[in-house]
C-alpha atoms as a PDB file:
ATOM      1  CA  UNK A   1      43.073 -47.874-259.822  1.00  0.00           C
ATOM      2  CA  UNK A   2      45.268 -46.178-257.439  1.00  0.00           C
ATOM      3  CA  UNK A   3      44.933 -46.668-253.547  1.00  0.00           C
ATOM      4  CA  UNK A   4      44.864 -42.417-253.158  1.00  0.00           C
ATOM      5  CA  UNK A   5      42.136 -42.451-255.678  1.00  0.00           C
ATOM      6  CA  UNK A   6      39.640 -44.203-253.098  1.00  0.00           C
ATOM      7  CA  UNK A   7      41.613 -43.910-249.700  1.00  0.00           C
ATOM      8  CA  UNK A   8      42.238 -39.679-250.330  1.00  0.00           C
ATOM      9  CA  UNK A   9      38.737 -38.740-249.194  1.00  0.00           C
ATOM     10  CA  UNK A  10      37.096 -42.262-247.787  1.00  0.00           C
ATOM     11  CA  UNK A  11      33.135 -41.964-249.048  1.00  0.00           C
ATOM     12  CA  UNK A  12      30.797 -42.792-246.618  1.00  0.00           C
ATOM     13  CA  UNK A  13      28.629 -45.788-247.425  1.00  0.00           C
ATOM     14  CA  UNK A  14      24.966 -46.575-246.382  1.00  0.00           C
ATOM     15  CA  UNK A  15      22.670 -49.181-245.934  1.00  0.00           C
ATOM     16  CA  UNK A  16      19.511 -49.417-244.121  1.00  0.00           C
ATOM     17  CA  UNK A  17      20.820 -49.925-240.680  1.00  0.00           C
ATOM     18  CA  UNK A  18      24.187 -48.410-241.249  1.00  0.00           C
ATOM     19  CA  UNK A  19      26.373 -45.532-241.903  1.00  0.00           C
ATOM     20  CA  UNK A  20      30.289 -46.536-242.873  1.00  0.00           C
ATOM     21  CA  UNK A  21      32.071 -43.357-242.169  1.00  0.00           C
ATOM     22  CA  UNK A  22      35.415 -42.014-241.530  1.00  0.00           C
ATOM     23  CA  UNK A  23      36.668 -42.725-237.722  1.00  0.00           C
ATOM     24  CA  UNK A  24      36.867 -39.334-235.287  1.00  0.00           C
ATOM     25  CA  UNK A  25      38.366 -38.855-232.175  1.00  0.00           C
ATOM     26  CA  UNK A  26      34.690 -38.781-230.627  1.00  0.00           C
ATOM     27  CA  UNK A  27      34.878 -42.478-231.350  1.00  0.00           C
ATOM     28  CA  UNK A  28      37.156 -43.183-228.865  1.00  0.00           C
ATOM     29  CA  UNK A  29      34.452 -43.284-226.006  1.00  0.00           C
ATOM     30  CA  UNK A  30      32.572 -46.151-228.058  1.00  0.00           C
ATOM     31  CA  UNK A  31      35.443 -47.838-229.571  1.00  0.00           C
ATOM     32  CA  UNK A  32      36.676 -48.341-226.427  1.00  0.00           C
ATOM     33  CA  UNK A  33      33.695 -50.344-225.221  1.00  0.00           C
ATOM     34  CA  UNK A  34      34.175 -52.931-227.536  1.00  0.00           C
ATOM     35  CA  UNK A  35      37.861 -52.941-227.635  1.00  0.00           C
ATOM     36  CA  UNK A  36      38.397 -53.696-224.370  1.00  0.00           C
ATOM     37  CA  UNK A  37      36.193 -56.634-224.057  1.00  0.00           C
ATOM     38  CA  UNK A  38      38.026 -59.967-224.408  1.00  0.00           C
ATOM     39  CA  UNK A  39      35.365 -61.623-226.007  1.00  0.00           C
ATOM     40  CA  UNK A  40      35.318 -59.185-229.120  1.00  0.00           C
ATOM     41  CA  UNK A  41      39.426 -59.102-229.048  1.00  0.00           C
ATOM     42  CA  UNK A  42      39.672 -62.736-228.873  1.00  0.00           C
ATOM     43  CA  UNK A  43      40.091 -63.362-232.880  1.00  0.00           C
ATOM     44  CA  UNK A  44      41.703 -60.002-234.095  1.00  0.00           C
ATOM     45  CA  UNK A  45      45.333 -59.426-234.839  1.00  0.00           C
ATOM     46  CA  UNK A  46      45.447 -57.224-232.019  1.00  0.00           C
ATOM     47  CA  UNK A  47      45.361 -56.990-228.113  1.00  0.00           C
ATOM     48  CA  UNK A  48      42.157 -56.028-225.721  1.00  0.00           C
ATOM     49  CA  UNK A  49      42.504 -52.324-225.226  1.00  0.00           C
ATOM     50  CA  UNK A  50      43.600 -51.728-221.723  1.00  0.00           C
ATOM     51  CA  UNK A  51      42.889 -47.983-221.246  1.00  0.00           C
ATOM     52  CA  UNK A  52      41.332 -45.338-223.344  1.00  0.00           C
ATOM     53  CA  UNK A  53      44.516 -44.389-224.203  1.00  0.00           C
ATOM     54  CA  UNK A  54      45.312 -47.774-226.636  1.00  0.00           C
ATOM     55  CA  UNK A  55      41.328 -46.481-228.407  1.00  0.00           C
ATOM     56  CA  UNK A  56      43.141 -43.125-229.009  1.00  0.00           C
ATOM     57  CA  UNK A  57      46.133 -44.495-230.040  1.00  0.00           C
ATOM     58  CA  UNK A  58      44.389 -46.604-232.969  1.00  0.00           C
ATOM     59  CA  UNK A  59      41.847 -43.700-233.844  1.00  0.00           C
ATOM     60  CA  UNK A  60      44.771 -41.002-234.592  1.00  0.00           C
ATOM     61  CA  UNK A  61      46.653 -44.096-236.874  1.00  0.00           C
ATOM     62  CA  UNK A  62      43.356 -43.915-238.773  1.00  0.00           C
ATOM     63  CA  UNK A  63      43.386 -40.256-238.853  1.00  0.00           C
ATOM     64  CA  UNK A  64      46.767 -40.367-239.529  1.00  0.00           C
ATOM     65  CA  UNK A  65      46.079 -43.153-242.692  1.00  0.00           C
ATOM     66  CA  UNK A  66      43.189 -41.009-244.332  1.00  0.00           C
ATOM     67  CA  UNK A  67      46.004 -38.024-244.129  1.00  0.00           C
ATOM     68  CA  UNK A  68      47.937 -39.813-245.977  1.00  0.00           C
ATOM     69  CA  UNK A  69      45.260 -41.212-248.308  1.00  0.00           C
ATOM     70  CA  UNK A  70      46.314 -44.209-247.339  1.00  0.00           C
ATOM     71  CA  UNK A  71      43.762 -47.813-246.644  1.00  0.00           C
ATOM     72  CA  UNK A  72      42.174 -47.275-243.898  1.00  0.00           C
ATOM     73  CA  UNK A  73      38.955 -48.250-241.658  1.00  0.00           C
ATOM     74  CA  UNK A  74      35.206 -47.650-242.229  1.00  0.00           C
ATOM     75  CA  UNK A  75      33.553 -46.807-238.421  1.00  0.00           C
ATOM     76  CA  UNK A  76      30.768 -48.894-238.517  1.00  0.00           C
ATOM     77  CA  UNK A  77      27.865 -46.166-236.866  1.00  0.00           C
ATOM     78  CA  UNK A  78      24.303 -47.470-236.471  1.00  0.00           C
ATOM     79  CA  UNK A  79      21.968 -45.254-236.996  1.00  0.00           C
ATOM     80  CA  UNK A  80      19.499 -45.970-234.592  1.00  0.00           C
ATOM     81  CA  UNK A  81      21.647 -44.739-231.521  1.00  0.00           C
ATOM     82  CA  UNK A  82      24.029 -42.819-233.658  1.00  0.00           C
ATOM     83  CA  UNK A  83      26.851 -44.962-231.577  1.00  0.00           C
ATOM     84  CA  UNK A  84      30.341 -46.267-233.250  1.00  0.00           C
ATOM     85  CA  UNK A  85      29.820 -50.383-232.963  1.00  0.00           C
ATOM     86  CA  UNK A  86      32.790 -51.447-234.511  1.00  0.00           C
ATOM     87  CA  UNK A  87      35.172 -51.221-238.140  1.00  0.00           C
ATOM     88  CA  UNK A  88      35.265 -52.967-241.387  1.00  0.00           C
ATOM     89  CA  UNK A  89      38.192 -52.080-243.856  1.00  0.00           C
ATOM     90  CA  UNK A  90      40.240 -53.858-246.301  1.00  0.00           C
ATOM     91  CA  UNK A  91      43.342 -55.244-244.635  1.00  0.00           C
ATOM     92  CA  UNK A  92      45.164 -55.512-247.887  1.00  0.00           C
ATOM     93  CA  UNK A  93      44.628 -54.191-251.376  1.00  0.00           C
ATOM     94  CA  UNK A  94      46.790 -55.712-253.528  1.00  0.00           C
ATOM     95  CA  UNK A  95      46.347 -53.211-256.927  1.00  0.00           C
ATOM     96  CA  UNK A  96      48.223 -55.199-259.645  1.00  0.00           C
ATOM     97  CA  UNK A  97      46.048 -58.148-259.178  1.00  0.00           C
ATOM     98  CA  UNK A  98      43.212 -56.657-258.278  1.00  0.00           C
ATOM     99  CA  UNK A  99      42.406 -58.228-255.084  1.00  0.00           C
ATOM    100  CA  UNK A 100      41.827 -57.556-251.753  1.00  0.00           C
ATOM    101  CA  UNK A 101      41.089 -58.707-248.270  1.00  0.00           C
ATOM    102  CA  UNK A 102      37.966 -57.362-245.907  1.00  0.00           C
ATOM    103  CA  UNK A 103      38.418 -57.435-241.975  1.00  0.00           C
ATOM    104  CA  UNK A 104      35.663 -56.392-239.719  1.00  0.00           C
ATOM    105  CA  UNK A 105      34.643 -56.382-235.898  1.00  0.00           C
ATOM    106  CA  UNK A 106      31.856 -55.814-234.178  1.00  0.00           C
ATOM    107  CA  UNK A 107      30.704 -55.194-230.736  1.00  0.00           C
ATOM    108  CA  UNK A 108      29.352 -58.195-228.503  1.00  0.00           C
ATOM    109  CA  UNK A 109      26.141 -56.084-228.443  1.00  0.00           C
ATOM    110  CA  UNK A 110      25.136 -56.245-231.408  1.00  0.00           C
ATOM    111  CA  UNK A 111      26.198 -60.143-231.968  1.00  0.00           C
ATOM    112  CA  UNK A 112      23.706 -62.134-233.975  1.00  0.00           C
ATOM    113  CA  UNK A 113      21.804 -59.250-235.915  1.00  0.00           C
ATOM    114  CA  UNK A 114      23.100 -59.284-239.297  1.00  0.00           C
ATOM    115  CA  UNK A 115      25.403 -56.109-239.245  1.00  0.00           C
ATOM    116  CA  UNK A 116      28.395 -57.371-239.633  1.00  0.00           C
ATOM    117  CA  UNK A 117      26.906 -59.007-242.748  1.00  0.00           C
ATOM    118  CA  UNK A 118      24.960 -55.935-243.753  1.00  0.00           C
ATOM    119  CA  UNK A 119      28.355 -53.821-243.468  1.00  0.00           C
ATOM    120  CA  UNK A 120      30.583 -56.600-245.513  1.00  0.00           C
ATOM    121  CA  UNK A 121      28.116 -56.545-248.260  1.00  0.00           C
ATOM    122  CA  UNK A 122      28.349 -53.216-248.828  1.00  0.00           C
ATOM    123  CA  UNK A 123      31.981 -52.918-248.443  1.00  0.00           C
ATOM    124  CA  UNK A 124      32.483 -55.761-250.941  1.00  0.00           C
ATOM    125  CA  UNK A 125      29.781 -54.015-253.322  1.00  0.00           C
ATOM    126  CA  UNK A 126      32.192 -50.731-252.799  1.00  0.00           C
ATOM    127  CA  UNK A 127      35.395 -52.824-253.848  1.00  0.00           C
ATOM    128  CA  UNK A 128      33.697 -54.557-256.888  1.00  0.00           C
ATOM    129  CA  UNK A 129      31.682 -51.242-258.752  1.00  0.00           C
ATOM    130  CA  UNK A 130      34.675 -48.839-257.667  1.00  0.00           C
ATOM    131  CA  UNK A 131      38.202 -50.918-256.811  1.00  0.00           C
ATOM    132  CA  UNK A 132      38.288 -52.568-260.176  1.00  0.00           C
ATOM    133  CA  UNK A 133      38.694 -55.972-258.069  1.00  0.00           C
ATOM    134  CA  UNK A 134      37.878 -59.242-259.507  1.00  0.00           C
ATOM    135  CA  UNK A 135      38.182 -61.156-256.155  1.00  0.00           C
ATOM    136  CA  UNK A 136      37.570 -60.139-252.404  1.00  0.00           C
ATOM    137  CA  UNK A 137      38.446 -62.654-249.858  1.00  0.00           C
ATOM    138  CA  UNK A 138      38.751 -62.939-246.069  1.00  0.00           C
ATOM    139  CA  UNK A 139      40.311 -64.978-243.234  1.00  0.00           C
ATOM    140  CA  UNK A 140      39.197 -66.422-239.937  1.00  0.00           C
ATOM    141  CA  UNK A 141      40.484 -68.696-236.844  1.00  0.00           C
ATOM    142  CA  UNK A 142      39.038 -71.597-237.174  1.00  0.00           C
ATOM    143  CA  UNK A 143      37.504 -71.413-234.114  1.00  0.00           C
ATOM    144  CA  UNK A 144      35.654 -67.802-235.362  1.00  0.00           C
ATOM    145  CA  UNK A 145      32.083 -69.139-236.131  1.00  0.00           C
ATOM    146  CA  UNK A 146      30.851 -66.066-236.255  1.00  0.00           C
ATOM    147  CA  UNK A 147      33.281 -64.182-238.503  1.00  0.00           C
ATOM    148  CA  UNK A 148      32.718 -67.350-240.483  1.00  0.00           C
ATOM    149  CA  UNK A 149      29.116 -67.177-240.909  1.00  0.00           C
ATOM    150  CA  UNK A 150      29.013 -63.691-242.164  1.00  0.00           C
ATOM    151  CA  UNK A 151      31.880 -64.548-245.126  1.00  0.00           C
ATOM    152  CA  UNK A 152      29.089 -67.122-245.794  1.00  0.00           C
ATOM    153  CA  UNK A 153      26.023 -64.787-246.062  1.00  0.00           C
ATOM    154  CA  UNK A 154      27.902 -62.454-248.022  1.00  0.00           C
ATOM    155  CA  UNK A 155      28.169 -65.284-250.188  1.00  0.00           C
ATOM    156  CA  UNK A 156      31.745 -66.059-250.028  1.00  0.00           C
ATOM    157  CA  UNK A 157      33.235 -69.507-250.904  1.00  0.00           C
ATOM    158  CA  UNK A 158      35.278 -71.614-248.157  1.00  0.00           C
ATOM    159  CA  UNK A 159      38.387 -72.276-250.171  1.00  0.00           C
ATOM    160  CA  UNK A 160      40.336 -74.054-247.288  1.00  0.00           C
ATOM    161  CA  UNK A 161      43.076 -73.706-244.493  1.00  0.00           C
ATOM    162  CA  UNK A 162      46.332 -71.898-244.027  1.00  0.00           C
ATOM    163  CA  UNK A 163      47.859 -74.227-241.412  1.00  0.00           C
ATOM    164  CA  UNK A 164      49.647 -71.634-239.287  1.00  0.00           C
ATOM    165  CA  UNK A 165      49.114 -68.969-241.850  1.00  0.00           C
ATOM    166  CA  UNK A 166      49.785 -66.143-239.328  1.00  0.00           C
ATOM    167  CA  UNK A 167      51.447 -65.971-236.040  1.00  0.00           C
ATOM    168  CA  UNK A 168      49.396 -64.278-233.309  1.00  0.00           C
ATOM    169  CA  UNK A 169      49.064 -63.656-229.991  1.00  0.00           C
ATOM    170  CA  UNK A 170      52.091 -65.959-229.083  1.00  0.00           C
ATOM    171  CA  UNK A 171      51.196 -68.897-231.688  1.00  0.00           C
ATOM    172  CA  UNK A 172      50.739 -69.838-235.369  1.00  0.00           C
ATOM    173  CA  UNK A 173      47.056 -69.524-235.565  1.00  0.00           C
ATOM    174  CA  UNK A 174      45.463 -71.983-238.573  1.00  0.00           C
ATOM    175  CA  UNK A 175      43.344 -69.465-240.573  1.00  0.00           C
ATOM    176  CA  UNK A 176      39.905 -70.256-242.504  1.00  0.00           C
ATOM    177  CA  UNK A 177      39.936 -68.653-246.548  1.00  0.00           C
ATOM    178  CA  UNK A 178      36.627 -67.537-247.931  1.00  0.00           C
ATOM    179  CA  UNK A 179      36.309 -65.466-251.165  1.00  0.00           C
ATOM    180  CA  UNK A 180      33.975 -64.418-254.301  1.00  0.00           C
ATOM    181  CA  UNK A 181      34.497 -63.273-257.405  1.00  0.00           C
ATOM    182  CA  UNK A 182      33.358 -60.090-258.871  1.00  0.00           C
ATOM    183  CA  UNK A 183      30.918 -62.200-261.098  1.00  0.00           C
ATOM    184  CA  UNK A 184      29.604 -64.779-258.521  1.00  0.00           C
ATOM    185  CA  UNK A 185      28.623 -61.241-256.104  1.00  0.00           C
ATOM    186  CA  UNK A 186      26.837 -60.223-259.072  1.00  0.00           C
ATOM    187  CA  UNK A 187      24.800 -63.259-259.534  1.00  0.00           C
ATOM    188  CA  UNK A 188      23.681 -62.525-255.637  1.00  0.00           C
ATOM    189  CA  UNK A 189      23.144 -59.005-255.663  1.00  0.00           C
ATOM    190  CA  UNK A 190      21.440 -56.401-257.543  1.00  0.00           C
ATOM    191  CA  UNK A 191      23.485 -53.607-258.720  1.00  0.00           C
ATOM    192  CA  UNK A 192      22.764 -50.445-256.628  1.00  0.00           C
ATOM    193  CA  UNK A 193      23.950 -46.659-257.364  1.00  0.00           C
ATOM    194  CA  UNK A 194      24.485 -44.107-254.984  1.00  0.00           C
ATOM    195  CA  UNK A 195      27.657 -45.570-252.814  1.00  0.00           C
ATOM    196  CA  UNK A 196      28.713 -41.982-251.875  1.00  0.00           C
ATOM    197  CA  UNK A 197      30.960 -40.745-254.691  1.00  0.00           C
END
């Protein structure tokens, strides 16, 4: 399964909450609101957005990555307000072995309501019925209860800790594993049609 095959024209994805769409510059606006809040920035790879200009800046890489059918982000839209609450995507796809990694943020607003869990689920239902993947896995800080919680309610598996597995925001940050198997997700989940291609 090549990368362009899926990454070429990004399908969006819906559940009942949730659209998971391509990312347009009339994001920024939105983006930006979660972006630059230090609590939401804290455990990402990347610093608090200072002006609107660092939003813009990230939203025409995406545009620039789905030009080049390239992996890319998911905006995570909910429907209800029709507003852009954060991104889920997979960080890495690594094709030969068929496995990848799933990233996601959310905004502080919507904290504590399942979304973040609603989106992942779907995403990792998108990798398994159309990425050929056998295993999707993700990483936290340790200190990241929350991202933790929602690798758990998708029903991932703690598999342990990369002792200064990545260096961050000045340090070597110790990083939390989770992951499930194409056949474990199954046992959880129904199969369901209709994922947008």
């Amino acid at each position: 399964m090549e990368i362009e095959k899926i990454f070429g024209n990004l399908p969006t994805l819906e559940t009942e909450r949730l659209l998971l769409r391509k990312i347009t510059l009339e994001d920024v606006e939105d983006m930006y609101s979660y972006c630059s809040n230090e609590e939401v920035s804290k455990y990402v790879t990347w610093d608090t957005h200072q002006k609107l200009s660092d939003t813009k800046e990230f939203v025409e890489f995406a545009l620039n990555q789905y030009e080049n059918r390239k992996v890319a982000p998911w905006g995570i839209e909910y429907k209800e307000n029709e507003k852009l609450i954060g991104t889920i995507d997979f960080v890495s796809w690594q094709v030969q072995h068929n496995v990848a990694e799933i990233g996601y943020i959310i905004s502080q607003d919507y904290w504590g309501k399942g979304i973040a869990t609603e989106a992942a689920t779907e995403v990792i239902q998108f990798g398994f019925n159309h990425m050929n993947l056998v295993r999707i896995q993700a990483r936290c800080f340790v200190e990241n209860i929350g991202s933790e919680r929602v690798m758990k309610k998708t029903g991932m598996s703690f598999e342990g800790i990369h002792r200064k597995g990545m260096f961050i925001k000045g340090k070597h940050q110790d990083l939390k594993m989770y992951s499930i198997l194409k056949e474990e997700f199954s046992a959880i989940h129904k199969p369901k049609t209709g994922n947008g291609l």
